[in-house]
Protein backbone atom coordinates (compact mmCIF):
# COMPACT_ATOMS: atom_id res chain seq x y z
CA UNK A 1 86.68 -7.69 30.10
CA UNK A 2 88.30 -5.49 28.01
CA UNK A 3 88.97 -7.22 24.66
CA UNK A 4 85.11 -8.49 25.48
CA UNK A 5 83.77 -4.37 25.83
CA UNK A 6 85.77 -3.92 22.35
CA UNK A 7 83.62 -6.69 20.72
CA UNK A 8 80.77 -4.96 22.24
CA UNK A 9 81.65 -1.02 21.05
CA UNK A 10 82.12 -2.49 17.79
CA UNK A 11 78.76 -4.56 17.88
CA UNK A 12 77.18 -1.60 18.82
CA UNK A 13 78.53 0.58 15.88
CA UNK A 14 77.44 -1.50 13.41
CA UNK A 15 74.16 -2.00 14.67
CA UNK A 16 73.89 1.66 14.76
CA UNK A 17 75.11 1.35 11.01
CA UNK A 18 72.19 -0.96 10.17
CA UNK A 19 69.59 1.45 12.21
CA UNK A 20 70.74 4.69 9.90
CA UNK A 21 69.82 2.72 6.48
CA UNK A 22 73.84 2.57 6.04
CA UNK A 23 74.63 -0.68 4.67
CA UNK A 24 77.71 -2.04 6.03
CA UNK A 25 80.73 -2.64 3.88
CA UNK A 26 83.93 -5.17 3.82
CA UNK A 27 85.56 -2.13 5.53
CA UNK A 28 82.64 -2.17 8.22
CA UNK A 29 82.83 -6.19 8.59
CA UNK A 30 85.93 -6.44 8.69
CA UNK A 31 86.25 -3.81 11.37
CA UNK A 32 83.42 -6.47 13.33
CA UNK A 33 85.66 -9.67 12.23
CA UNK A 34 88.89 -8.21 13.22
CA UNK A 35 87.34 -7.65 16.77
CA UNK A 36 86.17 -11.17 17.49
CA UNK A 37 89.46 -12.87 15.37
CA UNK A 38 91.13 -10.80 18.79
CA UNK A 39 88.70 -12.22 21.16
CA UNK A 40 89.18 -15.87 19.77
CA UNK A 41 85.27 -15.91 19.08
CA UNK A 42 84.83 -18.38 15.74
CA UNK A 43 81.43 -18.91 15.90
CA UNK A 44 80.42 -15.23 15.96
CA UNK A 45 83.12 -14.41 13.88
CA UNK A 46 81.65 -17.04 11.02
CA UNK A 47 78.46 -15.50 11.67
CA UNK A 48 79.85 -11.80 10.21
CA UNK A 49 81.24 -14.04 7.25
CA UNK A 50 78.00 -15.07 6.88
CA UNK A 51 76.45 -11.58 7.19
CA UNK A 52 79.03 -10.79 4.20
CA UNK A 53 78.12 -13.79 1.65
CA UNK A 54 74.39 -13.09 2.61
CA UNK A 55 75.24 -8.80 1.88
CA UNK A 56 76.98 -10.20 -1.96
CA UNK A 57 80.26 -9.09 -0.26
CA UNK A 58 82.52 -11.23 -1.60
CA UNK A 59 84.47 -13.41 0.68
CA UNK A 60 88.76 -12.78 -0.13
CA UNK A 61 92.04 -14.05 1.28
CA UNK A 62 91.67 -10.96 4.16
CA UNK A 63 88.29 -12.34 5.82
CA UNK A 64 89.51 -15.75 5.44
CA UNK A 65 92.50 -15.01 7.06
CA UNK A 66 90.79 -12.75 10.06
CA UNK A 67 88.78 -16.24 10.49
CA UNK A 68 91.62 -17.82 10.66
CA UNK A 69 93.09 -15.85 13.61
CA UNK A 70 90.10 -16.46 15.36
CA UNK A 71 91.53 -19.86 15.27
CA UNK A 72 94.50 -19.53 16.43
CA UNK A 73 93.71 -17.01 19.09
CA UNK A 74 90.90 -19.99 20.35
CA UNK A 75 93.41 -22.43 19.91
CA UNK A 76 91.49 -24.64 16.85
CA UNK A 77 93.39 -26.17 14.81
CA UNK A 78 90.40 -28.81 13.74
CA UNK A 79 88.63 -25.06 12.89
CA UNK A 80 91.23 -23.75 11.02
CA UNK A 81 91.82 -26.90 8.71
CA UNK A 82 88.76 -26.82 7.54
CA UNK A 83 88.49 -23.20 7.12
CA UNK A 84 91.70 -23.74 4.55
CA UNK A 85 89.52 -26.55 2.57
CA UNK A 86 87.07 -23.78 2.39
CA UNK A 87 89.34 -20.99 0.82
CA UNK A 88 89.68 -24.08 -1.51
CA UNK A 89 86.55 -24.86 -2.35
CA UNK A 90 85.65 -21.28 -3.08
CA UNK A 91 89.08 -20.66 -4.93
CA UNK A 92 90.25 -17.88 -2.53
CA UNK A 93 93.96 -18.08 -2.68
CA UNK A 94 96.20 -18.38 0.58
CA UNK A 95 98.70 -16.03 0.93
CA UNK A 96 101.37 -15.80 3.98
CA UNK A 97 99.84 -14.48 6.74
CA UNK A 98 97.06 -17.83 5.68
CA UNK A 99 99.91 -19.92 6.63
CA UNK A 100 101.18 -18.28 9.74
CA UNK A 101 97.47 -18.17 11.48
CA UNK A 102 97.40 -22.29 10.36
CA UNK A 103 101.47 -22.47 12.11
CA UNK A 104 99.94 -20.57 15.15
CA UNK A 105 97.02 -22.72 15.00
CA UNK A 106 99.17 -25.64 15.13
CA UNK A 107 101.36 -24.13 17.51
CA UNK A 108 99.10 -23.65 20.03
CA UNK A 109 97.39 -27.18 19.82
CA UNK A 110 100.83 -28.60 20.33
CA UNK A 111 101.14 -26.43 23.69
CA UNK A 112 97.38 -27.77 24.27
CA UNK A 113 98.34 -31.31 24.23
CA UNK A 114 101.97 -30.94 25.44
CA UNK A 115 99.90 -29.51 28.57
CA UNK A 116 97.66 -32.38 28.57
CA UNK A 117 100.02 -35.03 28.42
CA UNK A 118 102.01 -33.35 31.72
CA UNK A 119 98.72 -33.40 33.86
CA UNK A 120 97.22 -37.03 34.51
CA UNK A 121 94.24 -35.57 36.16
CA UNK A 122 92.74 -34.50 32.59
CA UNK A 123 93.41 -37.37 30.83
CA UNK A 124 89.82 -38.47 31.32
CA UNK A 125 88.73 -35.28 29.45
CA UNK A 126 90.22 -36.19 26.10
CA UNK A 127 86.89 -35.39 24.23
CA UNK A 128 85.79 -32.87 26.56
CA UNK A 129 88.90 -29.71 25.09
CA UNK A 130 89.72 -31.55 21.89
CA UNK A 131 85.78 -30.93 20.52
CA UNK A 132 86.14 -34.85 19.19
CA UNK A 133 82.71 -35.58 17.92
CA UNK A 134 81.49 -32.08 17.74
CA UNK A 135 80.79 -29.40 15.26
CA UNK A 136 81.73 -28.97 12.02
CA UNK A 137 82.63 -26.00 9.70
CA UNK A 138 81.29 -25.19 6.44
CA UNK A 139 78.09 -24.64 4.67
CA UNK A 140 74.96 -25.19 6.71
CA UNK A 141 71.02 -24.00 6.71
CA UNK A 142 69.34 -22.01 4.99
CA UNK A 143 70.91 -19.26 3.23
CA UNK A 144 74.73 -20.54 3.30
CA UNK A 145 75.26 -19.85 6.54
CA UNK A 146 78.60 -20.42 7.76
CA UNK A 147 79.66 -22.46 11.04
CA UNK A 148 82.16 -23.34 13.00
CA UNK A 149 82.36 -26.30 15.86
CA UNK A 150 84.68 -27.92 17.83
CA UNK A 151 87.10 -26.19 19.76
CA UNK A 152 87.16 -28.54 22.94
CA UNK A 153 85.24 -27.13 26.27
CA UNK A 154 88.18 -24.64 27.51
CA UNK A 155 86.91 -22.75 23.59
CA UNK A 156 83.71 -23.48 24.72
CA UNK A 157 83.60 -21.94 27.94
CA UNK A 158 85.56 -19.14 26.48
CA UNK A 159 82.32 -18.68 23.75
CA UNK A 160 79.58 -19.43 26.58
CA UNK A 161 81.03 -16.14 28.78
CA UNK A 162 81.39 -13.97 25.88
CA UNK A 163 78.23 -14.90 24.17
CA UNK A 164 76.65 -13.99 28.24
CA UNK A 165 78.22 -11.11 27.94
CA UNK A 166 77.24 -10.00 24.92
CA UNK A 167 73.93 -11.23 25.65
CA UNK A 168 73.28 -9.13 28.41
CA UNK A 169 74.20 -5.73 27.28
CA UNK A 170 72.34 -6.28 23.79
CA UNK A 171 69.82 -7.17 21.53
CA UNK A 172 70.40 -9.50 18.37
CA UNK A 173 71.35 -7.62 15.49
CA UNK A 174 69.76 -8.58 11.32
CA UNK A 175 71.53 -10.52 9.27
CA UNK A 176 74.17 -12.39 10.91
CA UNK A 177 76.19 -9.40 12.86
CA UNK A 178 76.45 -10.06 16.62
CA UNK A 179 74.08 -12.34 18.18
């Protein structure tokens, strides 16, 4: 509840940013990135990517990387591989803390399927937490929107009581920040 009322506070500020005429700033998004990268939230955390392409704030190592932890902290690594191809395709260059949120990433899988592999009773849901056949990330709709799938269904639950949360103490906000 706390990391979630974070999110929130922050949601709130830069909705109160947008309300003033203030235009928000890398400084400003990243601020909003940063706090769902902590929360492990990669959908709404591609969402204030998108809010920066769609702004002409131009997309750099940093917000890749902040994406990136929102990987690892949600445990994708299927995310976070693509999310790399993407620094590619749009010639942002990796530096070291882009490899140490992909070795968390993959770190945190292997604990995922070490864990899965020591309980017979959730062998049957496979394709239920490994996302298998769901999502992609990349370029999508109108505008460039970003977005992010998989994730498995203990990410997805994780999303679905954030996103409730979130849902319930506020109203959408333009352009891609909070939802």
């Amino acid at each position: 509840p706390e990391l979630q009322n974070a999110v929130i506070r922050v949601e709130d500020m830069m909705r109160e940013m947008l309300e003033s005429g203030i235009e928000p700033d890398l400084h400003s998004f990243m601020a909003l990135l940063t706090a769902y990268a902590k929360a492990g939230d990669t959908a709404a955390a591609a969402d204030a990517l998108t809010g920066m392409m769609q702004r002409g704030i131009e997309l750099d190592t940093w917000a890749f990387n902040t994406l990136l932890q929102a990987c690892a902290t949600a445990c994708d690594l299927e995310s976070a591989m693509k999310i790399r191809g993407q620094m590619r395709a749009m010639d942002v260059p990796p530096d070291d803390i882009t490899f140490l949120h992909l070795f968390h990433s993959c770190a945190k899988r292997s604990k995922q399927v070490s864990t899965f592999l020591t309980d017979p009773d959730d062998w049957d849901d496979w394709d239920d937490w490994t996302g298998i056949g769901g999502g992609d990330w990349g370029r999508s709709g109108a505008g460039g929107a970003l977005s992010i799938g998989g994730g498995g269904k203990r990410a997805a639950e994780k999303q679905a009581a954030l996103t409730e949360s979130r849902a319930k103490a506020h109203a959408p906000i333009a352009g891609g920040v909070g939802r």
